[in-house]
Protein backbone atom coordinates (compact mmCIF):
# COMPACT_ATOMS: atom_id res chain seq x y z
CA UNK A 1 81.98 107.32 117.92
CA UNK A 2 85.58 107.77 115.74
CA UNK A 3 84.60 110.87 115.26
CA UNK A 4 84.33 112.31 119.04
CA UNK A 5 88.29 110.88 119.91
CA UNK A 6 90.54 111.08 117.06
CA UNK A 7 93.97 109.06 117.27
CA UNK A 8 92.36 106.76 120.22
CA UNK A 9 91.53 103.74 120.25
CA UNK A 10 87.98 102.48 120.80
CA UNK A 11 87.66 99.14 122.46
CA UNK A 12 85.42 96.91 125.18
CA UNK A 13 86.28 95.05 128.04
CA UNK A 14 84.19 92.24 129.73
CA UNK A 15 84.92 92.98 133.69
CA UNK A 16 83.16 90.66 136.64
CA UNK A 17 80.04 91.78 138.84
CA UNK A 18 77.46 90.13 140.97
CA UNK A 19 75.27 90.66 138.30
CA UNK A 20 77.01 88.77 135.77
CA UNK A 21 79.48 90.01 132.88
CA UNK A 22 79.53 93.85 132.71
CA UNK A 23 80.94 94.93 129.08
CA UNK A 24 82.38 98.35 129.89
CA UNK A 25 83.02 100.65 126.35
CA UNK A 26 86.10 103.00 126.49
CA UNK A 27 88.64 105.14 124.30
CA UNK A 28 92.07 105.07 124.97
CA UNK A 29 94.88 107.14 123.78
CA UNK A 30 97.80 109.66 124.80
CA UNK A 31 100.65 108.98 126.55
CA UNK A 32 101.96 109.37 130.25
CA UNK A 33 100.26 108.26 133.83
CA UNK A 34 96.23 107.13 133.58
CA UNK A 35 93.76 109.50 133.93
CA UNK A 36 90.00 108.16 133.68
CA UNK A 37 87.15 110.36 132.70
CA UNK A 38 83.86 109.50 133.97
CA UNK A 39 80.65 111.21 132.44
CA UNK A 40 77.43 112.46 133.61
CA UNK A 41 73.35 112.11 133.02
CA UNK A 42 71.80 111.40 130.45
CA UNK A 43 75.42 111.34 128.65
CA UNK A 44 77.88 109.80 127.03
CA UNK A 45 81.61 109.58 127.31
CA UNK A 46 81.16 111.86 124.58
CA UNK A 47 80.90 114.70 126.71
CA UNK A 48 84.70 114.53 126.89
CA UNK A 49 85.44 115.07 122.76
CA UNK A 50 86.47 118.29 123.40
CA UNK A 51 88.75 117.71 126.53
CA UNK A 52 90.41 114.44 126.21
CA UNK A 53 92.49 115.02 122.94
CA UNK A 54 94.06 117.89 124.71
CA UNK A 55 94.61 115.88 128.18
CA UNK A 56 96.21 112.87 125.69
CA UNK A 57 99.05 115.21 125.26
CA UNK A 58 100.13 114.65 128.94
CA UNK A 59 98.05 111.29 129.92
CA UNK A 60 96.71 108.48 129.06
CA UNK A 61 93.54 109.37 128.53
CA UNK A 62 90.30 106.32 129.18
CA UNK A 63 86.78 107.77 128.54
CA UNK A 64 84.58 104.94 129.74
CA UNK A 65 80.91 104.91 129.77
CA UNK A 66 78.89 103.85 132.96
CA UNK A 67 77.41 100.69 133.43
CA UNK A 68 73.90 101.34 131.53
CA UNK A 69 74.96 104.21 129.48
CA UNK A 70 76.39 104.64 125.58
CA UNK A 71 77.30 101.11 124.70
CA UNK A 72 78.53 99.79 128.03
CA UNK A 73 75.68 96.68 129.33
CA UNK A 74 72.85 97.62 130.56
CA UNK A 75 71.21 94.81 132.45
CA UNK A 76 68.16 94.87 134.27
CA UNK A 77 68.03 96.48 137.80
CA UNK A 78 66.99 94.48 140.56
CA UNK A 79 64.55 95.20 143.05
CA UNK A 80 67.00 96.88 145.78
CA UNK A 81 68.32 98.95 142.94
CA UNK A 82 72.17 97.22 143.95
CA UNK A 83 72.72 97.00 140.05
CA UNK A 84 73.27 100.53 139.96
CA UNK A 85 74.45 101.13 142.78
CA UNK A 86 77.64 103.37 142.92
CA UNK A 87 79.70 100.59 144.70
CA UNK A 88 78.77 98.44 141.38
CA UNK A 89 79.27 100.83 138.66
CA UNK A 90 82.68 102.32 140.63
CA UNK A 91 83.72 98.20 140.84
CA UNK A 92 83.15 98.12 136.75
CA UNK A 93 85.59 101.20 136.39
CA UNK A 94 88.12 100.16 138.95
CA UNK A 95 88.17 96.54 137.27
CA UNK A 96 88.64 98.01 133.73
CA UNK A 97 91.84 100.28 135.07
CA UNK A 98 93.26 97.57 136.76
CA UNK A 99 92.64 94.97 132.86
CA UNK A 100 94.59 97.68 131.43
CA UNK A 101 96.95 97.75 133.31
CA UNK A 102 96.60 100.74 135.62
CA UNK A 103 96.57 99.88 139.49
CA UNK A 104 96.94 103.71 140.33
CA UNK A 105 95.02 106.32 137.72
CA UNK A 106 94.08 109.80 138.18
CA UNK A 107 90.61 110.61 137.93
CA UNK A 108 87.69 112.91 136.69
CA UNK A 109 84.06 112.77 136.80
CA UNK A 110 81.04 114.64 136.38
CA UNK A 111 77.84 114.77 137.34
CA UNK A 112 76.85 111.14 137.81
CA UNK A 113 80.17 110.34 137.21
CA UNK A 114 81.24 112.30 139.64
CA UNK A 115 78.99 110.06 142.31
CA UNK A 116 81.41 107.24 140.71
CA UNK A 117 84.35 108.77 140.77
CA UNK A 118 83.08 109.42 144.79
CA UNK A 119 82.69 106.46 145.65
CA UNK A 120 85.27 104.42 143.52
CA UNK A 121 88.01 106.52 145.28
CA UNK A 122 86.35 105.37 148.87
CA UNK A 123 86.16 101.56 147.69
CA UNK A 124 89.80 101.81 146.35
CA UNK A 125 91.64 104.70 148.07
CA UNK A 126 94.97 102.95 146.86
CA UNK A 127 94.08 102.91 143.68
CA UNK A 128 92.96 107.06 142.97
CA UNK A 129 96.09 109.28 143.50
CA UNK A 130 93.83 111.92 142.92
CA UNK A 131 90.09 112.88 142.47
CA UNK A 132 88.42 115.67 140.35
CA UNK A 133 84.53 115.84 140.31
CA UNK A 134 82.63 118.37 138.62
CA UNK A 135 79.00 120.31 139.73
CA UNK A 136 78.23 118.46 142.60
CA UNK A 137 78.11 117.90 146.37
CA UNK A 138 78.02 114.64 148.02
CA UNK A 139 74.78 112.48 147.35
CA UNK A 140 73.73 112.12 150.84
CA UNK A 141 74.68 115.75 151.68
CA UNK A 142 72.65 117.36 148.70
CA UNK A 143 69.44 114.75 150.13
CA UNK A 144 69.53 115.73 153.61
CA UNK A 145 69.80 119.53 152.39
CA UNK A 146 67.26 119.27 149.71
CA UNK A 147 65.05 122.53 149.75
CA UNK A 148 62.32 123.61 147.37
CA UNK A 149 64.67 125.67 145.40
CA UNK A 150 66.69 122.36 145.02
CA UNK A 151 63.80 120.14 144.51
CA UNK A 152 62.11 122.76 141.92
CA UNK A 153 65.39 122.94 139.70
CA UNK A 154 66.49 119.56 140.19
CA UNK A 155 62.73 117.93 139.81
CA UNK A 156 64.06 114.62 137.92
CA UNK A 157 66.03 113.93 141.26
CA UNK A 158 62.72 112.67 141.88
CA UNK A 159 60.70 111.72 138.84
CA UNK A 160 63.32 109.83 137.99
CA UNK A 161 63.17 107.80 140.98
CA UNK A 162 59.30 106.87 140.90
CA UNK A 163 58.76 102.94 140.82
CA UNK A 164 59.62 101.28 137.32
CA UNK A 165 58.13 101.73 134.78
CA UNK A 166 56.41 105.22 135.38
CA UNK A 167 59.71 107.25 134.55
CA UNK A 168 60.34 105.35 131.59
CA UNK A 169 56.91 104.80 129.90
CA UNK A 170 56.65 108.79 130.33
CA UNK A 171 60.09 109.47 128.61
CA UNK A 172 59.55 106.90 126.19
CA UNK A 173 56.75 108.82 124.67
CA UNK A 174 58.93 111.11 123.44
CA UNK A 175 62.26 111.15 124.01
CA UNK A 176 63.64 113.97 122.44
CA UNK A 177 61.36 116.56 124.14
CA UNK A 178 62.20 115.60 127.30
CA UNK A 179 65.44 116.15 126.27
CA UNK A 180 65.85 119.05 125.14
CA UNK A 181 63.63 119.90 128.77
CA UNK A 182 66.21 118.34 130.54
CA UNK A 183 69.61 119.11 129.12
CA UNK A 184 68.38 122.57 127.28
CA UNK A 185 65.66 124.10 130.22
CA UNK A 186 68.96 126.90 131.08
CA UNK A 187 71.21 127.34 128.47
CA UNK A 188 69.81 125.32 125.78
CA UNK A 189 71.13 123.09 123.36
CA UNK A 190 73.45 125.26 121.92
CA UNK A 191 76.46 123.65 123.24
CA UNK A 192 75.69 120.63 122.29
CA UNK A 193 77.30 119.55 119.18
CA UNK A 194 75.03 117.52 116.47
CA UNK A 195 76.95 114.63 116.88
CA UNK A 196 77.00 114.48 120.33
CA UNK A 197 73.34 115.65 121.02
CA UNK A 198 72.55 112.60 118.42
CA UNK A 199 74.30 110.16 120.46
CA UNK A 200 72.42 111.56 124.24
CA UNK A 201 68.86 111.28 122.11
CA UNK A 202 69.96 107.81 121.04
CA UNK A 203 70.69 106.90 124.41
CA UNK A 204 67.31 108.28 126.03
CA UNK A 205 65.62 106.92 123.31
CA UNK A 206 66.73 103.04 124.25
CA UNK A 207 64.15 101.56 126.53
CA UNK A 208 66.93 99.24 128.13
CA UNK A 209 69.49 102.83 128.41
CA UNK A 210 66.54 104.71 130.04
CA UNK A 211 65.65 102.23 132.16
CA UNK A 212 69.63 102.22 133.38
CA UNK A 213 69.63 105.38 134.06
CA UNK A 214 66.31 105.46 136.13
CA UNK A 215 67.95 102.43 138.22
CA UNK A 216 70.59 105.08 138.66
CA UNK A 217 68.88 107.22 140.45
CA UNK A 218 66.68 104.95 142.23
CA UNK A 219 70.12 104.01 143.58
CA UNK A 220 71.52 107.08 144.22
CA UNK A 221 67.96 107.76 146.82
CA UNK A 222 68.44 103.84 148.39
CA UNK A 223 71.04 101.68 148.73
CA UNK A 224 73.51 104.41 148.15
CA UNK A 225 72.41 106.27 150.70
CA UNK A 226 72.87 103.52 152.88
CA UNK A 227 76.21 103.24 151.88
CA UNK A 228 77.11 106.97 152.25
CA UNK A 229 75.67 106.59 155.95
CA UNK A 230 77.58 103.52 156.75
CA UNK A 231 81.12 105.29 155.23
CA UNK A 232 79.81 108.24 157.68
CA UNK A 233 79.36 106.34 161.03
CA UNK A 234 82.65 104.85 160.67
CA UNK A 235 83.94 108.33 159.93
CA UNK A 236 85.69 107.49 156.38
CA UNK A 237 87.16 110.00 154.86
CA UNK A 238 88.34 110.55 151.29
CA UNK A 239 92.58 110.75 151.94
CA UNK A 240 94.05 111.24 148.28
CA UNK A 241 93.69 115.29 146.93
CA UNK A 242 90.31 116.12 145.87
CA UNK A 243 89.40 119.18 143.64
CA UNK A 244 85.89 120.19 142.96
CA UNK A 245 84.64 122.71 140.37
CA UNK A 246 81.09 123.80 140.17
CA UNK A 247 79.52 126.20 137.52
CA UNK A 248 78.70 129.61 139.20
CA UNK A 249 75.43 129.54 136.88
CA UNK A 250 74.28 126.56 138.22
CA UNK A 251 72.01 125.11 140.76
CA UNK A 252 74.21 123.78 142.56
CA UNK A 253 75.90 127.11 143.07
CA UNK A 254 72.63 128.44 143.82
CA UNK A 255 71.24 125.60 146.93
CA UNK A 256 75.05 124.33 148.17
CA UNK A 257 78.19 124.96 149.22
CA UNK A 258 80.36 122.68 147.13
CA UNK A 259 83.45 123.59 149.03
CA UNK A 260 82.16 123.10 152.41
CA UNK A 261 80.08 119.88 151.55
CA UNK A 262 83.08 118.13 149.63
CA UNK A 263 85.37 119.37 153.03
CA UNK A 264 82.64 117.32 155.76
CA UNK A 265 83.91 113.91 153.67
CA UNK A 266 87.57 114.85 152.29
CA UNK A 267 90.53 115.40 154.53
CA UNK A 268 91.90 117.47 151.23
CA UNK A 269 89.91 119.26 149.10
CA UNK A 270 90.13 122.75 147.00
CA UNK A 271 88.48 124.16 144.73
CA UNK A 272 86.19 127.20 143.38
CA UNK A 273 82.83 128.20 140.78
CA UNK A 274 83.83 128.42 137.11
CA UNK A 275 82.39 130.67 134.89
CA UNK A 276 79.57 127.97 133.84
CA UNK A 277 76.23 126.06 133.93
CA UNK A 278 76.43 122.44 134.83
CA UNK A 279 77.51 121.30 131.76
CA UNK A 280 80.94 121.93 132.20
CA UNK A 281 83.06 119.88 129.59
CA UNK A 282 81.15 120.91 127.28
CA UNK A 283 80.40 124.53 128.45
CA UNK A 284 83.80 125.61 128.97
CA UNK A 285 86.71 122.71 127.60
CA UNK A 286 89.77 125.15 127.72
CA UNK A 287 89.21 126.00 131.39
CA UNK A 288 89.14 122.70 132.76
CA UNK A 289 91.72 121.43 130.24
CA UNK A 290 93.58 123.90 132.22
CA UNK A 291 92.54 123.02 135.59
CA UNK A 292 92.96 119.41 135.28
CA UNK A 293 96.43 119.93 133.85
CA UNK A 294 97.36 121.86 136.84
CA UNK A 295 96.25 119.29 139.37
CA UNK A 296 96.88 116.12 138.17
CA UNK A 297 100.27 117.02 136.98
């Protein structure tokens, strides 16, 4: 993994849960206020290699993976799916910031991260001075407006979340063409580096990583949903600045509005499409190096 974050420093750190001891991998490097980088699905904190140098130059930088992703734990989900759910992973993060020392950090996540980043900055609104997700709308809002455009594109939304182990047995078979289904059935693979599309085929070809991520969506269509519905009756808003990004390319371009979904749940939100598909740290590094410069300085 040296070889995705040169000059950090790569290093675990054993944080507290309900379900037990959570070790949660990270890099760490750069200088000036914390900024934490949260990836997406099926990913790695990889997906960052090509930002987070750059970003070091003005923060410092923590790529983290989730709970059940890269070499973070991966334990076993229980039957309510609470293991994964966003208030658990988001707990893992917050509790890492705060070991290292950071009770107030920037932060940036996509894709599933981004559902973190969501709901860590609800959990802890002290702690998030401000909050950048990439290529999505809320969780509950991109449910209740599911269409068959959406559910067509975004069909593992809903394999994925078929009872254990039906999802996994299926993907287990063989790994790396579902892969390269998933992450290459728009653009392709092409932006993937070798390095970094060996470490996402690693991770979706761990039984104990796929099942994680599985749980993770399971999640994301239970027991976070009850969440998000809860943080809705009592009206909760996000309060710290909020920027969203979303690639024009993408499906979410094509079945939301980003802007006025992230707007019903955020008293302060901008943002705008990028010139992109959903793979934006990867897709199109100088722009958001650019953008996140820009707002979290």
């Amino acid at each position: 993994m040296a070889v995705f974050f040169p000059g950090f420093t790569e290093s675990k750190i054993t944080v507290s849960s309900e379900d037990g001891p959570i070790e949660i991998a990270y890099f760490i490097g750069g200088s000036g206020p914390p900024l934490l980088l949260l990836h997406g699905f099926p990913q790695t904190k990889a997906i960052w290699s090509q930002v987070a140098p750059e970003l070091a130059k003005l923060f410092t930088v923590v790529a983290a993976d989730l709970r059940g992703y890269g070499a973070s734990s991966k334990p076993h989900g229980k039957k309510d799916h609470s293991t994964y759910s966003k208030r658990a992973m988001a707990a893992d993060q917050h509790s890492l910031m705060k070991v290292l020392g950071f009770n107030q950090f920037f932060l940036l996540g996509h894709d599933r991260g981004g559902r973190v980043s969501h709901r860590l900055a609800l959990d802890f609104p002290e702690s998030v001075l401000r909050l950048m997700v990439l290529d999505i709308s809320p969780t509950l809002t991109m449910y209740e407006k599911t269409t068959m455009a959406f559910a067509k594109g975004y069909w593992h939304w809903f394999f994925l979340i078929q009872p254990e182990p039906v999802p996994e047995t299926m993907i287990g078979a063989n790994p790396e063409y579902w892969l390269k289904n998933h992450m290459g059935r728009h653009a392709g693979t092409v932006i993937f580096s070798a390095e970094r599309w060996a470490e996402y085929l690693a991770s979706a070809s761990s039984p104990q990583c796929m099942h994680a991520m599985c749980e993770d969506y399971r999640a994301a269509a239970s027991i976070d949903l009850i969440h998000d519905r809860s943080d809705r009756a009592e009206g909760k808003h996000l309060k710290m600045p909020l920027k969203v990004l979303w690639g024009e390319h993408g499906l979410v371009n094509q079945c939301f509005k980003p802007l006025d979904d992230w707007q019903g749940v955020s008293t302060s939100v901008t943002g705008r499409s990028v010139p992109s598909g959903h793979y934006i740290p990867e897709e199109i590094p100088e722009l958001l190096i650019d953008e996140a410069k820009e707002f979290f300085r």
